[in-house]
Protein backbone atom coordinates (compact mmCIF):
# COMPACT_ATOMS: atom_id res chain seq x y z
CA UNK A 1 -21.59 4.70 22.79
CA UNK A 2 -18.61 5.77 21.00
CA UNK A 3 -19.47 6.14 16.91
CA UNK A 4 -16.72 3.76 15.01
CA UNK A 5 -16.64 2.95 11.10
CA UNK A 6 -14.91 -0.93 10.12
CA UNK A 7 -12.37 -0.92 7.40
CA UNK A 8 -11.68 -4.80 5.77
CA UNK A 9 -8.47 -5.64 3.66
CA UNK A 10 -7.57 -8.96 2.32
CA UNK A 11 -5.32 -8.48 0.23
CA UNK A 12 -2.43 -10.46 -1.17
CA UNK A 13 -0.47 -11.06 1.71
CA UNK A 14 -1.97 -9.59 4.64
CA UNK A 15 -5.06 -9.62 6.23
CA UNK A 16 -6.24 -6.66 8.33
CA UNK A 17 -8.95 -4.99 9.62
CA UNK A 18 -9.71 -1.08 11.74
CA UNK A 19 -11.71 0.66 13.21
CA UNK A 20 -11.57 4.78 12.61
CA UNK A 21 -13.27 6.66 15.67
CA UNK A 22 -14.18 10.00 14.58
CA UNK A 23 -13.92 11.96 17.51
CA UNK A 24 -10.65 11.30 18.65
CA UNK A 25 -9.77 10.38 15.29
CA UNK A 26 -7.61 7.41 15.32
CA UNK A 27 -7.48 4.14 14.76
CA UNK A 28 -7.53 0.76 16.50
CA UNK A 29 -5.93 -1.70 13.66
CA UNK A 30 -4.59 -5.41 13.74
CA UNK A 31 -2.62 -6.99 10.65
CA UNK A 32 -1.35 -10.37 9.78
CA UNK A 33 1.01 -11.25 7.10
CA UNK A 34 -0.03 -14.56 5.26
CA UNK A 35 2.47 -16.74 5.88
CA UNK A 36 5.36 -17.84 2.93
CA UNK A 37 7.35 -20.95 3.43
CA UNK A 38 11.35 -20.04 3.00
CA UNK A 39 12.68 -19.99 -0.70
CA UNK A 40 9.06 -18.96 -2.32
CA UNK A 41 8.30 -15.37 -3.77
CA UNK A 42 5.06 -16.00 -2.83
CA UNK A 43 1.35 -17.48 -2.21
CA UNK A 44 -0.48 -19.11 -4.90
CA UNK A 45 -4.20 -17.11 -4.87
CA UNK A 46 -5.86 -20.35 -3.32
CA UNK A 47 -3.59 -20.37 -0.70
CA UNK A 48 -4.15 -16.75 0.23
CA UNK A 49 -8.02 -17.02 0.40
CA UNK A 50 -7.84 -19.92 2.81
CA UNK A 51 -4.98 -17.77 4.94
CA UNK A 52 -7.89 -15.26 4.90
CA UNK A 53 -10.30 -16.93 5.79
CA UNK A 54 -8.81 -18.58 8.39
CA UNK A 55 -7.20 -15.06 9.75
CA UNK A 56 -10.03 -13.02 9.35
CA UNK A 57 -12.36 -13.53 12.29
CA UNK A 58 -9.81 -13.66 14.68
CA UNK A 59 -8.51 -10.28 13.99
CA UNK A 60 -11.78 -9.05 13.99
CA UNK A 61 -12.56 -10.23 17.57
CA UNK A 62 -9.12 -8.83 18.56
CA UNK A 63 -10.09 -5.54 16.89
CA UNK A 64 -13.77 -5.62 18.52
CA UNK A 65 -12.23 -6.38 22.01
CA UNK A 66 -9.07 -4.19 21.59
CA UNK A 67 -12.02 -1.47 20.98
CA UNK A 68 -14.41 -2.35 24.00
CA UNK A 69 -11.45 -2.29 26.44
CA UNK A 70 -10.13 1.31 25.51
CA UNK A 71 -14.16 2.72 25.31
CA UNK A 72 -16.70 1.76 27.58
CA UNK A 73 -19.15 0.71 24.66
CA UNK A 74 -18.97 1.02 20.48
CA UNK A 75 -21.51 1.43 17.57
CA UNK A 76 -20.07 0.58 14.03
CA UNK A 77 -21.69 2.42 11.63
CA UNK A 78 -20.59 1.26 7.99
CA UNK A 79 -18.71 -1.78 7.18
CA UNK A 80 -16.23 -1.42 4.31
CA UNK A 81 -14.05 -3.49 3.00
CA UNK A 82 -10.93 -3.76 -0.41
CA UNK A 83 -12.80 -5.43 -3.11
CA UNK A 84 -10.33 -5.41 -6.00
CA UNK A 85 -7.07 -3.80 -6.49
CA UNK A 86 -7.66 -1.02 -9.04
CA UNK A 87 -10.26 1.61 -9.48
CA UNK A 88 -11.01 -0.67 -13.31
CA UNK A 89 -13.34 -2.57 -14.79
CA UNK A 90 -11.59 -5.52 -15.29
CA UNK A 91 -9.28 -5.31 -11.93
CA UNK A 92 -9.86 -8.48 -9.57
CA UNK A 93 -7.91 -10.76 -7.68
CA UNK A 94 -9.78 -13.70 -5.41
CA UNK A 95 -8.04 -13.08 -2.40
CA UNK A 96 -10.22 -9.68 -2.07
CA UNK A 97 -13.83 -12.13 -2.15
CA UNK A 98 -13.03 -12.81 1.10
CA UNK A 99 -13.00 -9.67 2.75
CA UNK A 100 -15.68 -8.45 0.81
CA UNK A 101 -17.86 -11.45 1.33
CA UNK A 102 -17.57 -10.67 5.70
CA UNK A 103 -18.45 -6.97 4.77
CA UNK A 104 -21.43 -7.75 3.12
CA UNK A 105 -22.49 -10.52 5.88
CA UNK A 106 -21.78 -7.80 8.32
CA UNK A 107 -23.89 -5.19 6.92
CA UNK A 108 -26.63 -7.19 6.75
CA UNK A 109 -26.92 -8.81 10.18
CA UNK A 110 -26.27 -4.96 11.50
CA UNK A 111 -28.08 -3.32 9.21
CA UNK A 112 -25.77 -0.59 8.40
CA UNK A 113 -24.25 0.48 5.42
CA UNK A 114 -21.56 -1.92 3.64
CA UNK A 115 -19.34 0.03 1.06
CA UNK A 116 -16.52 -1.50 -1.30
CA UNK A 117 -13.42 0.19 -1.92
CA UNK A 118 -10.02 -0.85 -4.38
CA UNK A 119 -7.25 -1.89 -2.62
CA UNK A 120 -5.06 1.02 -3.98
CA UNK A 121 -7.50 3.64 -2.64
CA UNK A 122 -6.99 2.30 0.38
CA UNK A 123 -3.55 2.86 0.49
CA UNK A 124 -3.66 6.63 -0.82
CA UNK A 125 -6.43 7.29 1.77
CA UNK A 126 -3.80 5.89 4.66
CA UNK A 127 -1.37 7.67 3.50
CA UNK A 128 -3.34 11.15 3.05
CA UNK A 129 -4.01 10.40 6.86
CA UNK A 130 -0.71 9.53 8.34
CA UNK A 131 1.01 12.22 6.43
CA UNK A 132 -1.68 14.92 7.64
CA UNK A 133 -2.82 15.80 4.25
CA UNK A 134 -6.25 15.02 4.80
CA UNK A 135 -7.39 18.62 3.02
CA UNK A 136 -5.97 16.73 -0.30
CA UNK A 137 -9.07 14.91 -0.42
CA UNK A 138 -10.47 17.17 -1.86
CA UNK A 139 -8.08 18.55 -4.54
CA UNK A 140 -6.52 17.33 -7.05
CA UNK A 141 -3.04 15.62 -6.64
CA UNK A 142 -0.32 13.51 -7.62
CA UNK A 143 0.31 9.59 -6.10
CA UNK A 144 2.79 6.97 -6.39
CA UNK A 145 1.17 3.12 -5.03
CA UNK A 146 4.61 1.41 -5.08
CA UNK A 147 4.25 -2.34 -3.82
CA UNK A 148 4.87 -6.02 -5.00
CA UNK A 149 1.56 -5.83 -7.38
CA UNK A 150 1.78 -1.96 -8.79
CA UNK A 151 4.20 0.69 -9.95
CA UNK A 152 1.91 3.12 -10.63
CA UNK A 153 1.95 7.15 -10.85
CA UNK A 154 -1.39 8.50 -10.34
CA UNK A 155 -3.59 11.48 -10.87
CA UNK A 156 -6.38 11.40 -8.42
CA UNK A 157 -9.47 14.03 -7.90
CA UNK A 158 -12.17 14.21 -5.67
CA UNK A 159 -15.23 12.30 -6.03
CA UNK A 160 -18.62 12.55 -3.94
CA UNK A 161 -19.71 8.67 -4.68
CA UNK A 162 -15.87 7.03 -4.59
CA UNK A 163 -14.41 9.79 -2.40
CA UNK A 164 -11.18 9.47 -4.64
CA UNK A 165 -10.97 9.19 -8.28
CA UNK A 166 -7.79 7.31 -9.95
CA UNK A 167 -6.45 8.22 -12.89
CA UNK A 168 -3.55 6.19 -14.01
CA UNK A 169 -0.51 8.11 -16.11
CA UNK A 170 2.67 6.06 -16.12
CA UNK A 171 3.40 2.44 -14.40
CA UNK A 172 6.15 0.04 -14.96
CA UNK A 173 6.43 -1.51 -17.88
CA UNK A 174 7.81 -5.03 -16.57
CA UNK A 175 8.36 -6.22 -13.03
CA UNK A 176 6.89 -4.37 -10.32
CA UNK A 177 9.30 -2.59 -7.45
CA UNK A 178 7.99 -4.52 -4.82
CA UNK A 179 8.70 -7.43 -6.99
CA UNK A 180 11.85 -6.19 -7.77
CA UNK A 181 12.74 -5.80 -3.96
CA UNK A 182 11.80 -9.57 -2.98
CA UNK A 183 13.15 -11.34 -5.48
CA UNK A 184 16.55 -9.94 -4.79
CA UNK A 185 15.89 -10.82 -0.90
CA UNK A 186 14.92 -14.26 -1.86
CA UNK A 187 17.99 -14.78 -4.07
CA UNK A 188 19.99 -13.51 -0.87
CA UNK A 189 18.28 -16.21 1.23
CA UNK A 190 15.83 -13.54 2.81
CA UNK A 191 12.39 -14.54 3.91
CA UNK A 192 9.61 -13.45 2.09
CA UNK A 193 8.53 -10.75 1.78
CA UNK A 194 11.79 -9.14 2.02
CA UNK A 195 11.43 -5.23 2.03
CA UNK A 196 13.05 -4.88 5.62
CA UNK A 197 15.82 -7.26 4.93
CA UNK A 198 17.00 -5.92 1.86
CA UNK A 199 16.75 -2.23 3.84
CA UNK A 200 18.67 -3.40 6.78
CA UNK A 201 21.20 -4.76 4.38
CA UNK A 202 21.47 -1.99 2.26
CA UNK A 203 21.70 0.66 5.38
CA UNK A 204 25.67 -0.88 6.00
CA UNK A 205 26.69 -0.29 2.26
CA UNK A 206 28.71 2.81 2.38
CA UNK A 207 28.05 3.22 -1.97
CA UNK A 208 25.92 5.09 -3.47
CA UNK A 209 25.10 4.02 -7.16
CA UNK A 210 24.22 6.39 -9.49
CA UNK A 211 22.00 4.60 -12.01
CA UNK A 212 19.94 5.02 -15.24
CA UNK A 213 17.02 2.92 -15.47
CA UNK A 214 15.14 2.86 -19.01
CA UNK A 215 11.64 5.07 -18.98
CA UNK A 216 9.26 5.93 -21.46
CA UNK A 217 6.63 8.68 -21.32
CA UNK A 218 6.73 8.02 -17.64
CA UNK A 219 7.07 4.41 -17.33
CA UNK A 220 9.88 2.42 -16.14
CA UNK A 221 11.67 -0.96 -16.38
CA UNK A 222 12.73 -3.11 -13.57
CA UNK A 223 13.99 -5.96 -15.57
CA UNK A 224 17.32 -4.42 -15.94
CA UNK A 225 17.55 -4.20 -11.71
CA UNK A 226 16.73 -8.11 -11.69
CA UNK A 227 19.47 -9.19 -14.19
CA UNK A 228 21.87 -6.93 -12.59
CA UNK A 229 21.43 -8.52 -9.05
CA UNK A 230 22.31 -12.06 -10.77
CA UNK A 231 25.23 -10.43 -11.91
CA UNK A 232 25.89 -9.02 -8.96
CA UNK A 233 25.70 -12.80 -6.75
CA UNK A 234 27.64 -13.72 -9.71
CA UNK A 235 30.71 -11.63 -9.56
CA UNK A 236 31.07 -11.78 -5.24
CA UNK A 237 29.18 -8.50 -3.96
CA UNK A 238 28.34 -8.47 -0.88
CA UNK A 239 24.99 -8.28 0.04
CA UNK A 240 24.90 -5.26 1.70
CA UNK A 241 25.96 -3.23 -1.86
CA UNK A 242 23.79 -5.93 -3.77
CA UNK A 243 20.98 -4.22 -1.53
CA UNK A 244 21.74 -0.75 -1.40
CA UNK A 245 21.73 -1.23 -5.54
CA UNK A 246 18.54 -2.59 -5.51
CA UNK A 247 16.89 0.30 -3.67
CA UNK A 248 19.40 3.01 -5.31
CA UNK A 249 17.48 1.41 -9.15
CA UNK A 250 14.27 2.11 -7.28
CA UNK A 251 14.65 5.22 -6.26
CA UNK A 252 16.41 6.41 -9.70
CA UNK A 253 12.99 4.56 -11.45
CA UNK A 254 10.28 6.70 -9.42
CA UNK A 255 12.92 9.90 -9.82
CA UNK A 256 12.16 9.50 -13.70
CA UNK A 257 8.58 8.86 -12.79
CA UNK A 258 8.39 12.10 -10.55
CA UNK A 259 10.19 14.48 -13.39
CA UNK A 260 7.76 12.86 -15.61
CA UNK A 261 4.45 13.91 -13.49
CA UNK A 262 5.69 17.38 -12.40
CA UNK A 263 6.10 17.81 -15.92
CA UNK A 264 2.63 18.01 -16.36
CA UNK A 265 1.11 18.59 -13.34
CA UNK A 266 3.74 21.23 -11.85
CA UNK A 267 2.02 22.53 -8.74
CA UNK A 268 0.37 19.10 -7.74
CA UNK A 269 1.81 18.06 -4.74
CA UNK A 270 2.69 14.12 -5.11
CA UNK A 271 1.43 11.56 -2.05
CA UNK A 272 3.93 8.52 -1.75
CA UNK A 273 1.78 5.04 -1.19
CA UNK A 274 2.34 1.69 -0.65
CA UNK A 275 4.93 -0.83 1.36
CA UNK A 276 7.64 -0.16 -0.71
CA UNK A 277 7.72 3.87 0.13
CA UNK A 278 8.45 3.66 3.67
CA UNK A 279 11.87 2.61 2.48
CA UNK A 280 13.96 5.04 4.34
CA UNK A 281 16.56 5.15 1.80
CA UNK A 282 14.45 6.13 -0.99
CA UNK A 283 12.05 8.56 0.88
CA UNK A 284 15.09 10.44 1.66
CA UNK A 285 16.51 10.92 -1.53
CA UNK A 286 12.67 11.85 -2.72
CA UNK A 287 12.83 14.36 -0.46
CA UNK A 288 16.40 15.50 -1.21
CA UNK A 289 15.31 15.64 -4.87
CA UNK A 290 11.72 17.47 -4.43
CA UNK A 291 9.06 19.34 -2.70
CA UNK A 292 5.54 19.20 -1.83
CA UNK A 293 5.97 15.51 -1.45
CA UNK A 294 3.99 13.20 1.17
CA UNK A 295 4.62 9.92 2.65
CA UNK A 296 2.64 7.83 4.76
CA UNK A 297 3.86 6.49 7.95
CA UNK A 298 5.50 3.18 7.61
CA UNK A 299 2.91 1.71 9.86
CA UNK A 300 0.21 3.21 6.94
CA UNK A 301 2.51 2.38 4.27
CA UNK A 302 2.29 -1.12 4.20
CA UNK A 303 -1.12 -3.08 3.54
CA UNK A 304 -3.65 -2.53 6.08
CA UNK A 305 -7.16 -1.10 6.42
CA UNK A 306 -7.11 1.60 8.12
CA UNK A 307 -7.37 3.80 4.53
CA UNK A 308 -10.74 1.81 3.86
CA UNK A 309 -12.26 2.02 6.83
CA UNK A 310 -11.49 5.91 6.69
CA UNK A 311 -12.53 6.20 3.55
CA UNK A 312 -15.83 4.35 4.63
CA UNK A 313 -16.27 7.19 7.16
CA UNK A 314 -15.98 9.98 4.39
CA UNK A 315 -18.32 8.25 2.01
CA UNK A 316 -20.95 7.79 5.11
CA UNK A 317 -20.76 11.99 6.17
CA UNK A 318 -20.75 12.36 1.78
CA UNK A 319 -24.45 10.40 1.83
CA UNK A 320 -25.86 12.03 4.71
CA UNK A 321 -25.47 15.91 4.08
């Protein structure tokens, strides 16, 4: 029987589930992105727990089989799943019940161990593993989760009970850059979400803006990119520069956000999370700009669960030495 840990993650728009297999470490994973009728910038939270819970079992029999048909037989040994989105107190979001609520039927009728996770920690831990920086788990480091609900620069250190522990140090201050990125898609007439669109668009723009967003002790606006899109539509740019602007603000933003960290933290190396990061555009002007920087694989970047049911692994060897 070949040893497997599950990893859960409903989160806003996407359900998914993995499995991590230790000894050959990898992954077998299956996603689904909730769907969003055209025009809308998104899913009311009712919606997206009945997309859940209507997407959830099947990708976890398509997981389960995908698994049986590449070993010859499998034993899961923890169940975890993405129970709210930040490492806080006061952090939830109802989409995340319904993922939780299968882990904790799952534990039970196996009777193995059922852990909970935040969504964001997920999305650090995939990236620490796509990027090969698993030894970072236990140092102390820098992290950026840049998606449609956070902005956020992070400070995250080891921790035997929640494997990593989240400090946050500077966010945005307004709009989100994940935000940001589909509601200038959906202006365009993009579907949402609208991350690859808005890339693909902004690829054929042969400018390169040179832009100064407002920050303050670390945090950033995105209001400013917003209004300058309408004006933008307004005045007759094309949508390819209209693009390339919107990721050029971005990348200008977490620039400010970087200086800001390395400031304080100079020898930290920073770890680049979330859907919006696998922009190539703005990784490779991060890169350009600094070093000791990390980015997950755009397949790990965007929401999945392959970070929680890794992390679900770590936590299990943590309890058993």
């Amino acid at each position: 029987m070949t040893e497997c840990f599950l990893g859960i993650d409903t989160s806003n728009y996407t359900t998914s589930c993995a499995l991590y297999f230790p000894d050959s470490n990898s992954f077998i994973k299956n996603e689904k992105l909730l769907a969003v009728e055209h025009g809308n910038r998104g899913l009311r939270q009712s919606d997206a727990v009945f997309l859940h819970t209507k997407n959830l079992p099947e990708l976890l029999e398509k997981t389960i089989c995908d698994a049986r048909e590449k070993f010859d037989g499998i034993k899961i040994i923890s169940v975890s799943s993405s129970s709210c989105p930040r490492n806080e107190p006061d952090s939830y979001m109802p989409c995340f019940l319904v993922g939780d609520g299968v882990k904790k039927e799952i534990s039970s009728v196996l009777n193995i161990p059922g852990y909970s996770f935040s969504h964001q920690q997920g999305h650090i831990a995939s990236a620490l593993f796509s990027s090969g920086k698993t030894e970072l788990f236990d140092k102390k480091f820098l992290s950026f989760h840049v998606s449609g609900g956070t902005t956020d620069l992070l400070l995250v250190s080891p921790d035997a009970d929640n494997i990593l522990n989240i400090e946050l140090i500077a966010a945005s201050l307004d709009l989100k850059a994940g935000q940001a990125v589909d509601r200038t898609g959906v202006m365009l007439g993009m579907d949402f979400p609208s991350g690859k669109f808005v890339e693909e668009y902004a690829l054929k723009s042969d400018i390169k803006y040179k832009i100064n967003p407002f920050e303050k002790d670390g945090s950033v606006s995105f209001s400013g990119l917003e209004n300058k899109v309408r004006q933008m539509m307004k005045n007759g740019d094309s949508k390819e520069h209209i693009c390339r602007y919107c990721l050029d603000y971005i990348f200008f933003a977490i620039k400010k956000m970087c200086v800001f960290g390395r400031k304080i933290y100079p020898d930290y190396s920073i770890v680049f999370a979330g859907g919006v990061m696998s922009n190539k555009i703005i990784r490779k002007n991060i890169e350009s700009e600094f070093n000791n920087v990390y980015f997950a694989e755009p397949s790990f970047s965007k929401d999945n669960a392959a970070g929680i049911s890794y992390l679900g692994y770590l936590k299990f060897k943590n309890q058993i030495k």
